[in-house]
Protein backbone atom coordinates (compact mmCIF):
# COMPACT_ATOMS: atom_id res chain seq x y z
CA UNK A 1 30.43 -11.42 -2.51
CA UNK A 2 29.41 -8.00 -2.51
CA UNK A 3 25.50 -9.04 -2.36
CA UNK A 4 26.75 -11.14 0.62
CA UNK A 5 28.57 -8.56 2.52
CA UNK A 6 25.73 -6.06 2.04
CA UNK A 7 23.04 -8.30 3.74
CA UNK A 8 25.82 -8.81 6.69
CA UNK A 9 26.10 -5.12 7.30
CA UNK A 10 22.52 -4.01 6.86
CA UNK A 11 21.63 -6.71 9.20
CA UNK A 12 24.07 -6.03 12.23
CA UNK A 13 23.24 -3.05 14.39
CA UNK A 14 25.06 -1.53 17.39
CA UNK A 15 23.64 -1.54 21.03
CA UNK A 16 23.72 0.20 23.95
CA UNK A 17 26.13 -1.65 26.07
CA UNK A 18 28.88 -1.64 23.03
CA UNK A 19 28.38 2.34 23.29
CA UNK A 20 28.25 2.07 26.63
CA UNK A 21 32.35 -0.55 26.50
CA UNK A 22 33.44 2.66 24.11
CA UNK A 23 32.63 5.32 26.12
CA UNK A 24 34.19 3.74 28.99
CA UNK A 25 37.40 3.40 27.20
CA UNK A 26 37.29 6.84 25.67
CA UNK A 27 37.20 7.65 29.74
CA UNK A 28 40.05 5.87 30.47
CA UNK A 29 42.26 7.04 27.58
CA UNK A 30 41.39 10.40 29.05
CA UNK A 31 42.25 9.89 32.47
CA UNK A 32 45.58 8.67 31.26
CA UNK A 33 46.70 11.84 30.45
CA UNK A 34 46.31 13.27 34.45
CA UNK A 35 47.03 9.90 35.89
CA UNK A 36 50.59 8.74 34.03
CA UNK A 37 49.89 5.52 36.64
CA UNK A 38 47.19 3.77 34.13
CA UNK A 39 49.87 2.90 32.28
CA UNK A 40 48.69 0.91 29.00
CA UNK A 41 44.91 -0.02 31.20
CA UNK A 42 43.03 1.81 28.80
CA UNK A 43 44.59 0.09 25.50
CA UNK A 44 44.10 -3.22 27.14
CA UNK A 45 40.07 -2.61 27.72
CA UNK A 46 40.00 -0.93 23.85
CA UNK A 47 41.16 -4.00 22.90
CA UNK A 48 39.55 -6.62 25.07
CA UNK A 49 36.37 -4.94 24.28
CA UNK A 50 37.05 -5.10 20.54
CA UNK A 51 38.07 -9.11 21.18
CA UNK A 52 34.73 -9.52 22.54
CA UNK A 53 32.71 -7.85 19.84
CA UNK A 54 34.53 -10.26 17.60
CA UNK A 55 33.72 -13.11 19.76
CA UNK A 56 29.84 -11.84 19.72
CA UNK A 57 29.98 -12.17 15.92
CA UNK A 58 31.29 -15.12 15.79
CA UNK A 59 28.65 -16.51 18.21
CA UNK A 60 25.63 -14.93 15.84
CA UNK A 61 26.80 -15.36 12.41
CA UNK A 62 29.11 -18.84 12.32
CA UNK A 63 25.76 -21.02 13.60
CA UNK A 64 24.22 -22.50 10.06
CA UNK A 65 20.79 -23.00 12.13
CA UNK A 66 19.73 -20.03 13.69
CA UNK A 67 16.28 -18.58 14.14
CA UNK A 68 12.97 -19.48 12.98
CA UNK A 69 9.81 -17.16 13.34
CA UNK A 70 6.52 -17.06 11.90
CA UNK A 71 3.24 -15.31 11.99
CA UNK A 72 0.04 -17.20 12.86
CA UNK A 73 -2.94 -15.15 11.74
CA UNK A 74 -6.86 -16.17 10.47
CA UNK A 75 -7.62 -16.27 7.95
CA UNK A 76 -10.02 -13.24 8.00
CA UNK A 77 -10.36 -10.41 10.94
CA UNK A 78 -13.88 -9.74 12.75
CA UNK A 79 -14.35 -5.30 11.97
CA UNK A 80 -14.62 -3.87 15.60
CA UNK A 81 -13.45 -7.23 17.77
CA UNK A 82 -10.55 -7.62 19.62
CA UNK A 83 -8.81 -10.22 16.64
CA UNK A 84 -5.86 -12.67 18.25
CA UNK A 85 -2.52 -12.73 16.28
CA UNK A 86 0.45 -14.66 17.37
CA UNK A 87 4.48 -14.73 16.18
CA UNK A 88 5.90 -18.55 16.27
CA UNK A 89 9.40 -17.94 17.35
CA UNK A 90 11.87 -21.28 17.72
CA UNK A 91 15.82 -20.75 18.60
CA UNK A 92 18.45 -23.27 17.11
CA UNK A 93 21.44 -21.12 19.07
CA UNK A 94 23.47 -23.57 21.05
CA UNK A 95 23.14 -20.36 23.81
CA UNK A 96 20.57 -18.27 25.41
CA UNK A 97 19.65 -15.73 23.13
CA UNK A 98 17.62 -12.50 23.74
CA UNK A 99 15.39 -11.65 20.89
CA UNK A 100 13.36 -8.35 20.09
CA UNK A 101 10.47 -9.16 17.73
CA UNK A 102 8.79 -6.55 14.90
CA UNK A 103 5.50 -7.81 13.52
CA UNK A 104 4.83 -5.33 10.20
CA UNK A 105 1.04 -4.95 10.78
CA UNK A 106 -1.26 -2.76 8.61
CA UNK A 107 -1.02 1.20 8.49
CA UNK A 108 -4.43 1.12 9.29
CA UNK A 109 -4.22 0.47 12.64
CA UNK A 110 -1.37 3.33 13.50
CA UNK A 111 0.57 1.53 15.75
CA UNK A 112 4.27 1.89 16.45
CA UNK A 113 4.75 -0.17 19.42
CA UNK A 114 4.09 -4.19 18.12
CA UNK A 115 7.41 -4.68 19.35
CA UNK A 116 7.86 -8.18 21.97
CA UNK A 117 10.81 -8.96 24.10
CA UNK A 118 11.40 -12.55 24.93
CA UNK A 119 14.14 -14.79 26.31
CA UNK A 120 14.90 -17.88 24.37
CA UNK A 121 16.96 -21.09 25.99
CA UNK A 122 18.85 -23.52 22.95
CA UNK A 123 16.35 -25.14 21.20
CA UNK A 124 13.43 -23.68 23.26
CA UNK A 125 9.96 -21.94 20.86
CA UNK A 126 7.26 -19.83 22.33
CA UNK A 127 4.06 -18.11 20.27
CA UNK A 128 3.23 -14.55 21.36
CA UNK A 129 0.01 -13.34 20.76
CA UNK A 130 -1.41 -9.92 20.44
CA UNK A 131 -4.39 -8.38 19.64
CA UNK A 132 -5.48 -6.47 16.98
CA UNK A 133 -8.84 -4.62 16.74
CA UNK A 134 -9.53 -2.71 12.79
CA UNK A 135 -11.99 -0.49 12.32
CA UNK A 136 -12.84 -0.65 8.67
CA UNK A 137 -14.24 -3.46 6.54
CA UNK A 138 -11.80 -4.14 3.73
CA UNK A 139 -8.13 -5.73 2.93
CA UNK A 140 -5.27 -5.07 5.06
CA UNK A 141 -1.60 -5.86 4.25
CA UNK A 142 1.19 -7.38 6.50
CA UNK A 143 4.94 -7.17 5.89
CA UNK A 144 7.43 -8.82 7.30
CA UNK A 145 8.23 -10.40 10.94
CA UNK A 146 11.72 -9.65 11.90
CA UNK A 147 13.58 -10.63 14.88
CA UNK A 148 16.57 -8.98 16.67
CA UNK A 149 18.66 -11.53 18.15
CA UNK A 150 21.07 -10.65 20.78
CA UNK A 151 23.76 -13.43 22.32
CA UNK A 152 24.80 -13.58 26.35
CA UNK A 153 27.65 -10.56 25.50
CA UNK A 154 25.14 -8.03 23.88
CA UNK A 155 27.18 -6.36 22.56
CA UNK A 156 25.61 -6.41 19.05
CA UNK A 157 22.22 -7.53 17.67
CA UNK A 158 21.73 -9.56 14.30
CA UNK A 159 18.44 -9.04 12.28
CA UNK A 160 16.84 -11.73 11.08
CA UNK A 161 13.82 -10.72 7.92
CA UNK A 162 11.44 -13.15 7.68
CA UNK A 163 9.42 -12.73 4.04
CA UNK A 164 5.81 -13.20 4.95
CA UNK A 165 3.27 -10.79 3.15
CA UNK A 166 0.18 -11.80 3.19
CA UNK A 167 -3.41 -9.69 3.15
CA UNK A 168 -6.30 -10.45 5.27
CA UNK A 169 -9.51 -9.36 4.96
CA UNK A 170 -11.58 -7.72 7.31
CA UNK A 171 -15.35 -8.71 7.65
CA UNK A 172 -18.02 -7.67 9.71
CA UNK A 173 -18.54 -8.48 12.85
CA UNK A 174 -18.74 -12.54 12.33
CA UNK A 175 -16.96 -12.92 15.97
CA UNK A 176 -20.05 -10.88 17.42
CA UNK A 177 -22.18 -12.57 15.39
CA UNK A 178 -21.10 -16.43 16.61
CA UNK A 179 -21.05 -14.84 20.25
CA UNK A 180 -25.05 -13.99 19.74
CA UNK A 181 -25.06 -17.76 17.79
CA UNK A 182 -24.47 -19.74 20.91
CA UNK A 183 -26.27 -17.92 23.74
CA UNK A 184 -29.86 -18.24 21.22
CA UNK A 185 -28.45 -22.01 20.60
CA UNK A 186 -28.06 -22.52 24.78
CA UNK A 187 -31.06 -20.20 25.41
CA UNK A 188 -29.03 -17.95 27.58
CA UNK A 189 -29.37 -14.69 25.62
CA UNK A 190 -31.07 -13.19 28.45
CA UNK A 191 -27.20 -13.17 30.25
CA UNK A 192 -25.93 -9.94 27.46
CA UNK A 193 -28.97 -7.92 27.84
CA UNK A 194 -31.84 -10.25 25.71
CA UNK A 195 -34.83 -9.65 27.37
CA UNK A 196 -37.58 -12.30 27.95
CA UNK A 197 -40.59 -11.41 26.38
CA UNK A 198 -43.67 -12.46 28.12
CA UNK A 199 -46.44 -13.85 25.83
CA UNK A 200 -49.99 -13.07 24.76
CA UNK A 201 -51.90 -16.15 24.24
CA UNK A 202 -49.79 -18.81 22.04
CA UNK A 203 -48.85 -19.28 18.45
CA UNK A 204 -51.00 -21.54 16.47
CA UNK A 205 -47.62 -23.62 15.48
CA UNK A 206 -47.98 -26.81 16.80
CA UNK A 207 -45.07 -28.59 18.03
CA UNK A 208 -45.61 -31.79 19.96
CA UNK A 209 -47.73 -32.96 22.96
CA UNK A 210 -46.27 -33.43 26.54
CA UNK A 211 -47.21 -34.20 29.59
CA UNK A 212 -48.72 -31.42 31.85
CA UNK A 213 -46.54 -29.72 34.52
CA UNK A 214 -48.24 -27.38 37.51
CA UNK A 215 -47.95 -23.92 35.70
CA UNK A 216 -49.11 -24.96 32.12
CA UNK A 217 -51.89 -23.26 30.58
CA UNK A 218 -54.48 -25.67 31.17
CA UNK A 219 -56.50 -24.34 27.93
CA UNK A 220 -53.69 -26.26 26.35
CA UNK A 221 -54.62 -29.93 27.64
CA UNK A 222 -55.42 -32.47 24.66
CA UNK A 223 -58.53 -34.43 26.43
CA UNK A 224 -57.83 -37.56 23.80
CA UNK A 225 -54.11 -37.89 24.46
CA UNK A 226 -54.55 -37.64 28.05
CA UNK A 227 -58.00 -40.17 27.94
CA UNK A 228 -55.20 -42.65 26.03
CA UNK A 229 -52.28 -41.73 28.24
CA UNK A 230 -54.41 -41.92 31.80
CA UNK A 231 -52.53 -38.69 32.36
CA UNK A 232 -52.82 -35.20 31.99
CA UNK A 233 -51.54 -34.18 28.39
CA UNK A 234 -51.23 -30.34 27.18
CA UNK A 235 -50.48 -29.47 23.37
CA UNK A 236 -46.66 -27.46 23.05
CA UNK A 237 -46.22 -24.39 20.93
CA UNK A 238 -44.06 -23.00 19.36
CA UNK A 239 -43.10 -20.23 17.30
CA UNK A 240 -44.25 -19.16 13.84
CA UNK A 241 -41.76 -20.65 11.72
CA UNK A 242 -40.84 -19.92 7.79
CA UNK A 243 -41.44 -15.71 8.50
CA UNK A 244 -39.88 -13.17 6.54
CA UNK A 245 -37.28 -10.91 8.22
CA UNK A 246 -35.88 -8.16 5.82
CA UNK A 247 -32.45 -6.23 7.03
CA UNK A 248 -32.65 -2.90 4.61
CA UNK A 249 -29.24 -1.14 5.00
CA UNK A 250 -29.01 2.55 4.28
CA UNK A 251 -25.52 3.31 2.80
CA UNK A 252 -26.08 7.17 2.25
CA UNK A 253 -24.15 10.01 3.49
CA UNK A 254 -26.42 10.05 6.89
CA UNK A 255 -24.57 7.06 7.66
CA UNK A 256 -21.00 7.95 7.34
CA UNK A 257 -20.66 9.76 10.95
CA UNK A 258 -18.30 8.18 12.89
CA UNK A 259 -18.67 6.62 16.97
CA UNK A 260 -15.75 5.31 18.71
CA UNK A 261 -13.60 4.46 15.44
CA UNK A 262 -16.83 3.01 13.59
CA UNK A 263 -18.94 4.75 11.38
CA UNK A 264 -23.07 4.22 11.69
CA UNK A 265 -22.57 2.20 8.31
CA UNK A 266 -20.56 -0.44 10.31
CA UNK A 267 -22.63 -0.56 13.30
CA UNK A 268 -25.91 -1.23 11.39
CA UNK A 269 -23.37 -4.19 9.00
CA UNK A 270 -23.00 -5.43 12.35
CA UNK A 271 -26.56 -5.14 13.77
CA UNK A 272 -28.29 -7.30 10.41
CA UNK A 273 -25.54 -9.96 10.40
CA UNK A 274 -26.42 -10.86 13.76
CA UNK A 275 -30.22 -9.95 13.53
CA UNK A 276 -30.27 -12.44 9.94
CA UNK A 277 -28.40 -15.11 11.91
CA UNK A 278 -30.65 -15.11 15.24
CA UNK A 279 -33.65 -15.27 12.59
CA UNK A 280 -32.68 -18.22 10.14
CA UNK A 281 -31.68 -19.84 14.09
CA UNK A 282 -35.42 -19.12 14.81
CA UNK A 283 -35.99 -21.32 11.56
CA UNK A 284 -37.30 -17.51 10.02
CA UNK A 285 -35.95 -16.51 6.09
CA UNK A 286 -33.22 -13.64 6.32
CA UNK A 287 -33.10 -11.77 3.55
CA UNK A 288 -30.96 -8.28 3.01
CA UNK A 289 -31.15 -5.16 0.31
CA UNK A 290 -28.83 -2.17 0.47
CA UNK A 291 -29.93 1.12 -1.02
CA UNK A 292 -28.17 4.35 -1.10
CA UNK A 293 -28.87 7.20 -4.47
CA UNK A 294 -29.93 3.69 -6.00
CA UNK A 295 -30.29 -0.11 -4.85
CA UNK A 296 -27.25 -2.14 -4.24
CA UNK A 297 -27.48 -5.92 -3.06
CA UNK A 298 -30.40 -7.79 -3.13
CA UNK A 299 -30.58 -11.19 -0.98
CA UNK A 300 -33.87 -12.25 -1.13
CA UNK A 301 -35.04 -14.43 1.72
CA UNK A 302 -34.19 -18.03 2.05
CA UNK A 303 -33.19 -20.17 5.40
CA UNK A 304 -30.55 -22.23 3.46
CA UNK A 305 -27.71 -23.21 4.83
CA UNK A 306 -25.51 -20.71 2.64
CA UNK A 307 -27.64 -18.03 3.10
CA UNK A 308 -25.26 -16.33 5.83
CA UNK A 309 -22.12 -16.49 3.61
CA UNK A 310 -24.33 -14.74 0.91
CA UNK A 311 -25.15 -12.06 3.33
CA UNK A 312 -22.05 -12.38 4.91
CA UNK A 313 -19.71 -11.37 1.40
CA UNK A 314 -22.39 -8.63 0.59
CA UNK A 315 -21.94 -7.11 3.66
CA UNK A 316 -17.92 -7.10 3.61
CA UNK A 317 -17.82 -4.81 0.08
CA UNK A 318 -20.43 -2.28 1.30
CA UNK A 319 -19.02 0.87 1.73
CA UNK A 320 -21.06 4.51 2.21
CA UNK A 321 -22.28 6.93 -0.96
CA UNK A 322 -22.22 10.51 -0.51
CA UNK A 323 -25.77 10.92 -2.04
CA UNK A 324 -29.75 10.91 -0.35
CA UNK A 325 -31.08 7.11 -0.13
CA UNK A 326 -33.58 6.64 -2.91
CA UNK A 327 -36.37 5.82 -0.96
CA UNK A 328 -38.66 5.67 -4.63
CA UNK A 329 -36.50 2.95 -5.56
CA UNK A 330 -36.17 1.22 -2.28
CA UNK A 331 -40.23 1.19 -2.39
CA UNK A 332 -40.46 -0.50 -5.85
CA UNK A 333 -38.01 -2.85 -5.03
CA UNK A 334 -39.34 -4.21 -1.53
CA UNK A 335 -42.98 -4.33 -3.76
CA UNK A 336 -41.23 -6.57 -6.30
CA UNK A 337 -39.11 -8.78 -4.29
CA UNK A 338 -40.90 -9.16 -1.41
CA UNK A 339 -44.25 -10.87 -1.89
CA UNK A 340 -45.61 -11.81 1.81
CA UNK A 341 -45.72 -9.99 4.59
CA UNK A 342 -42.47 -9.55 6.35
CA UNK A 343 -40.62 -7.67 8.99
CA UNK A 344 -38.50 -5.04 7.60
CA UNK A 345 -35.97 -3.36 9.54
CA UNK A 346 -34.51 -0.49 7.94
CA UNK A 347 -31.37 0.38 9.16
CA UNK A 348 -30.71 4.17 8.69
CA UNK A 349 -30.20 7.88 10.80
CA UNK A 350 -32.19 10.95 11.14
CA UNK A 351 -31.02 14.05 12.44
CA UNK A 352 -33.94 16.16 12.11
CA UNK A 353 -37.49 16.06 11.49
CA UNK A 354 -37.12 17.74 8.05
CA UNK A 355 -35.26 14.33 7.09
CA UNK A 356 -38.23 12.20 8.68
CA UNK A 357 -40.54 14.22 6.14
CA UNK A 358 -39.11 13.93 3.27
CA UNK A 359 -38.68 9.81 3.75
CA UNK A 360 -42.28 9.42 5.49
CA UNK A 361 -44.43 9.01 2.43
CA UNK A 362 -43.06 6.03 1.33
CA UNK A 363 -42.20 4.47 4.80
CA UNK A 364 -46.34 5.19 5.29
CA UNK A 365 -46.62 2.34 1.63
CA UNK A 366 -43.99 0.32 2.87
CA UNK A 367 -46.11 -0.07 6.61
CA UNK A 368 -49.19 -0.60 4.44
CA UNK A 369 -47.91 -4.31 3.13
CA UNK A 370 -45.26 -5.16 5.93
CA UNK A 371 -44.01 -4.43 9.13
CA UNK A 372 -41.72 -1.38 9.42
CA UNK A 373 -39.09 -1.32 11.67
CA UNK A 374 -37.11 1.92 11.60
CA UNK A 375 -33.70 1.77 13.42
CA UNK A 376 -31.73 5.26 13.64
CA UNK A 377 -29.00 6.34 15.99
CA UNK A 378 -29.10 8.57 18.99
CA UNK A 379 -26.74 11.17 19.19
CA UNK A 380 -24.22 10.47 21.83
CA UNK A 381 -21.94 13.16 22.13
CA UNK A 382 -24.99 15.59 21.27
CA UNK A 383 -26.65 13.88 24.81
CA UNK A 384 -23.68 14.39 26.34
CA UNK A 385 -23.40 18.16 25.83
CA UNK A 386 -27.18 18.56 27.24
CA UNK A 387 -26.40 16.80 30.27
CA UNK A 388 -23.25 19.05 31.49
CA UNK A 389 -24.34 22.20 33.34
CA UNK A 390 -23.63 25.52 31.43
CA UNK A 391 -21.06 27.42 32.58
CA UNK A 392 -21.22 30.34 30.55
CA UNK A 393 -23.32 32.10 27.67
CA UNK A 394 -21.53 30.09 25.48
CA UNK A 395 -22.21 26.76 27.32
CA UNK A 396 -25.73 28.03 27.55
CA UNK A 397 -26.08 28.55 23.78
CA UNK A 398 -24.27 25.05 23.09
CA UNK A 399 -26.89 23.30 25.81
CA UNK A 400 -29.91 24.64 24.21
CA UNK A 401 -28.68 23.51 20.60
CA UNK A 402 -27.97 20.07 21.95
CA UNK A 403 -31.20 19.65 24.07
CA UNK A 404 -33.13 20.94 20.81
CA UNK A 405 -31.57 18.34 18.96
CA UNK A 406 -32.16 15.19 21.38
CA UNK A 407 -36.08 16.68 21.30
CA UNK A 408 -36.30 16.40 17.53
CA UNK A 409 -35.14 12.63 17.86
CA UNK A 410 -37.62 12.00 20.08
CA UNK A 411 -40.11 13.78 18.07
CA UNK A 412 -39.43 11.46 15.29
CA UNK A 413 -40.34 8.23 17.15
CA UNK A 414 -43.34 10.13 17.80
CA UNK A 415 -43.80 10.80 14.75
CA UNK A 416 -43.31 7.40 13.23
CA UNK A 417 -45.42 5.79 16.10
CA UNK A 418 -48.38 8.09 15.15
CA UNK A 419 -48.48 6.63 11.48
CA UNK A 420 -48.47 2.80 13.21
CA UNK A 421 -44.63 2.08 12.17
CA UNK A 422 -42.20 0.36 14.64
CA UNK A 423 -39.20 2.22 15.73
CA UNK A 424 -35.89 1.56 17.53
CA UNK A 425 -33.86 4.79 18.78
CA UNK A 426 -30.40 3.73 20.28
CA UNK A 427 -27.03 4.46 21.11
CA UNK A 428 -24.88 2.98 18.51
CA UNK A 429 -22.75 0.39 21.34
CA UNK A 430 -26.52 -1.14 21.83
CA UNK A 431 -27.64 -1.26 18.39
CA UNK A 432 -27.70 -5.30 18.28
CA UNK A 433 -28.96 -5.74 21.78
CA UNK A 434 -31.95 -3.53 20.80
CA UNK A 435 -32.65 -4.49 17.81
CA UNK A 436 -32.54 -8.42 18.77
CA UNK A 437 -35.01 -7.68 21.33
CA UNK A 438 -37.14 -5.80 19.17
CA UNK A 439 -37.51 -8.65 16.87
CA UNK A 440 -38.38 -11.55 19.63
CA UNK A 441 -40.80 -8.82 21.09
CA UNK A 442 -42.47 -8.67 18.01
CA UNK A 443 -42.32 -12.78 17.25
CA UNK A 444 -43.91 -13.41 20.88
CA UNK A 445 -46.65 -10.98 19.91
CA UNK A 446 -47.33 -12.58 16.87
CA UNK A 447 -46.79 -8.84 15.00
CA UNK A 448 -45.78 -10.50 11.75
């Protein structure tokens, strides 16, 4: 009983228009004592007010069925995309009912407000969605759903608790990733920023012979098929199929500076899921290795279907050292495991030439047996202070610094150009498009 009447009081809050009947009556009973005339006007609204409270419990709590709400949620949540939740919400009330609805989310996100107002008719449900958008890889924890129900009076509110803890995890960017997975399926990836690459010469992967159209290279026509067809005939290429593309992800401290909630880390996670995916879609091998003081993961290339989940889960538990990237070990291990020649696209940031230096001698062996494609981040905010005029000595000072700073990034493409390795330098927001456009650049010039 005492169980029972504990859950009935914790569950019944006040609102403002009860306050509001009070205060009014708390008026009255003082104007009674200047204006004899009221007469027994203010006891009357004290106690029709407290009849009506009564009546509003009674219309919450007698009901046996009541309210029903429940989360709808993935099963996992895409890191940096906009991730749609929704709160089921069905009324059993033989009355309209106005409901106020908290969704616990995770403390990672920092947000106060997931509270929804809705109007509910008997027996009516709605589902009210919401976006969420985390910023970390990793597993994040929801509490309860609980609904405030109010009746036609208003004059209280019952809660309702709803036990529904659950954790989700948080992946890369797979959302991105499927976004990028049907424009290269529909050949429209051209529409986000894709560039088409025009060729030099064709592939020597043979596809299948059709019949000539005005603009076809007429070095292409097959003189027997068209002799047996009695019409002009031209060979179709294709591709190189079955190539090597390596996504190398740097996990050191380098990578750990955040843009726009996201560290570099998460951008580049981002960047090689899509990259691997638009390759094994080309019909190449995606593989992946992560280094940081010492190697992590180690995918080695395959174009199996299961290939993306295993880069996929690899991807999810990264997280960034504190120590320099191991470049001796990242060396030996691309020598080992990688046996043809491949594209490998090493995902990492430089800030100065005197952290180019130190890594250059073994991106020089590495270029020696594959191709070498360096990807490091441009400074944003750091182009953004050498744009704005100087105001003062100070601005002047800060201006130089970040001007000095853009030049060494530049100087390090240079750099890396003059020892014949491939380099991307981009804002982090374009990362993917780059990087995608990079790699069909180098397929359509046969580079690998």
């Amino acid at each position: 009983m005492k169980k029972l009447f504990g859950l009935f009081y914790t569950n019944l809050f006040l609102t403002g228009r009860l306050f509001t009947g009070l205060g009014g009556c708390a008026v009255l009973f003082l104007l009674s004592f200047f204006f004899p005339w009221l007469g027994i006007v203010p006891e009357l609204a004290f106690w029709a007010l407290l009849l009506l409270t009564f009546a509003d419990l009674l219309m919450l709590y007698r009901p046996s069925k009541t309210i029903f709400a429940k989360r709808h949620a993935p099963e996992r949540l895409s890191n940096s995309d906009d991730n749609e939740l929704g709160v089921y919400i069905e009324s059993n009330y033989p009355f309209t009912i106005s409901a106020g609805i908290i969704d616990e989310i995770p403390f990672q996100f920092q947000k106060r407000d997931v509270w929804f107002k809705t109007i509910l008719k008997p027996g009516e449900h709605k589902l009210i969605s919401y976006m969420l958008r985390p910023t970390k890889r990793g597993e994040y924890d929801f509490g309860m759903v609980r609904v405030f129900a109010r009746s036609p009076l208003g004059l209280i509110s019952r809660r309702f608790n709803f036990e529904q803890a659950e954790t989700l995890p948080v992946y890369p960017s797979f959302l991105q990733m499927r976004k990028y997975e049907l424009m290269a399926i529909s050949n429209r990836l051209n529409e986000i920023g894709i560039k088409k690459i025009r060729r030099l010469g064709h592939s020597m992967e043979f596809e299948q012979v059709k019949t000539y159209v005005p603009g076809d290279d007429y070095r292409t026509i097959n003189w027997k098929a068209t002799a047996r067809q009695g019409s002009l005939m031209t060979n179709f290429y294709t591709d190189e199929k079955s190539q090597q593309v390596y996504c190398v992800v740097d996990k050191s401290r380098a990578m750990k500076m955040p843009f726009d909630g996201l560290s570099l880390l998460d951008y580049a996670i981002n960047a090689s899921l899509v990259l691997s995916n638009i390759a094994l879609l080309k019909e190449d091998k995606a593989g992946l290795i992560t280094v940081a003081e010492k190697i992590g993961a180690v995918i080695p290339a395959d174009r199996r279907p299961t290939q993306m989940n295993k880069i996929l889960e690899v991807l999810y538990k990264e997280k960034t050292r504190y120590l320099e990237t191991n470049m001796e070990a990242l060396y030996s291990t691309i020598r080992n495991v990688v046996k043809q020649r491949s594209l490998v696209v090493f995902f990492t940031n430089y800030e100065s030439m005197n952290a180019l230096q130190r890594q250059l001698p073994f991106l020089k062996r590495i270029a020696k047996f594959h191709l070498l494609l360096v990807v490091f981040f441009e400074n944003t905010e750091l182009k953004h202070l050498s744009e704005q005029p100087a105001r003062d000595v100070e601005g002047i000072y800060i201006k130089t610094i970040a001007e000095k700073f853009a030049y060494d990034k530049k100087m390090i493409v240079k750099e890396l150009a003059k020892h014949g390795i491939q380099s991307i330098l981009s804002a982090p927001q374009n990362l993917t498009i780059n990087t995608i456009n990079r790699y069909l650049e180098l397929k359509a010039k046969q580079r690998i």
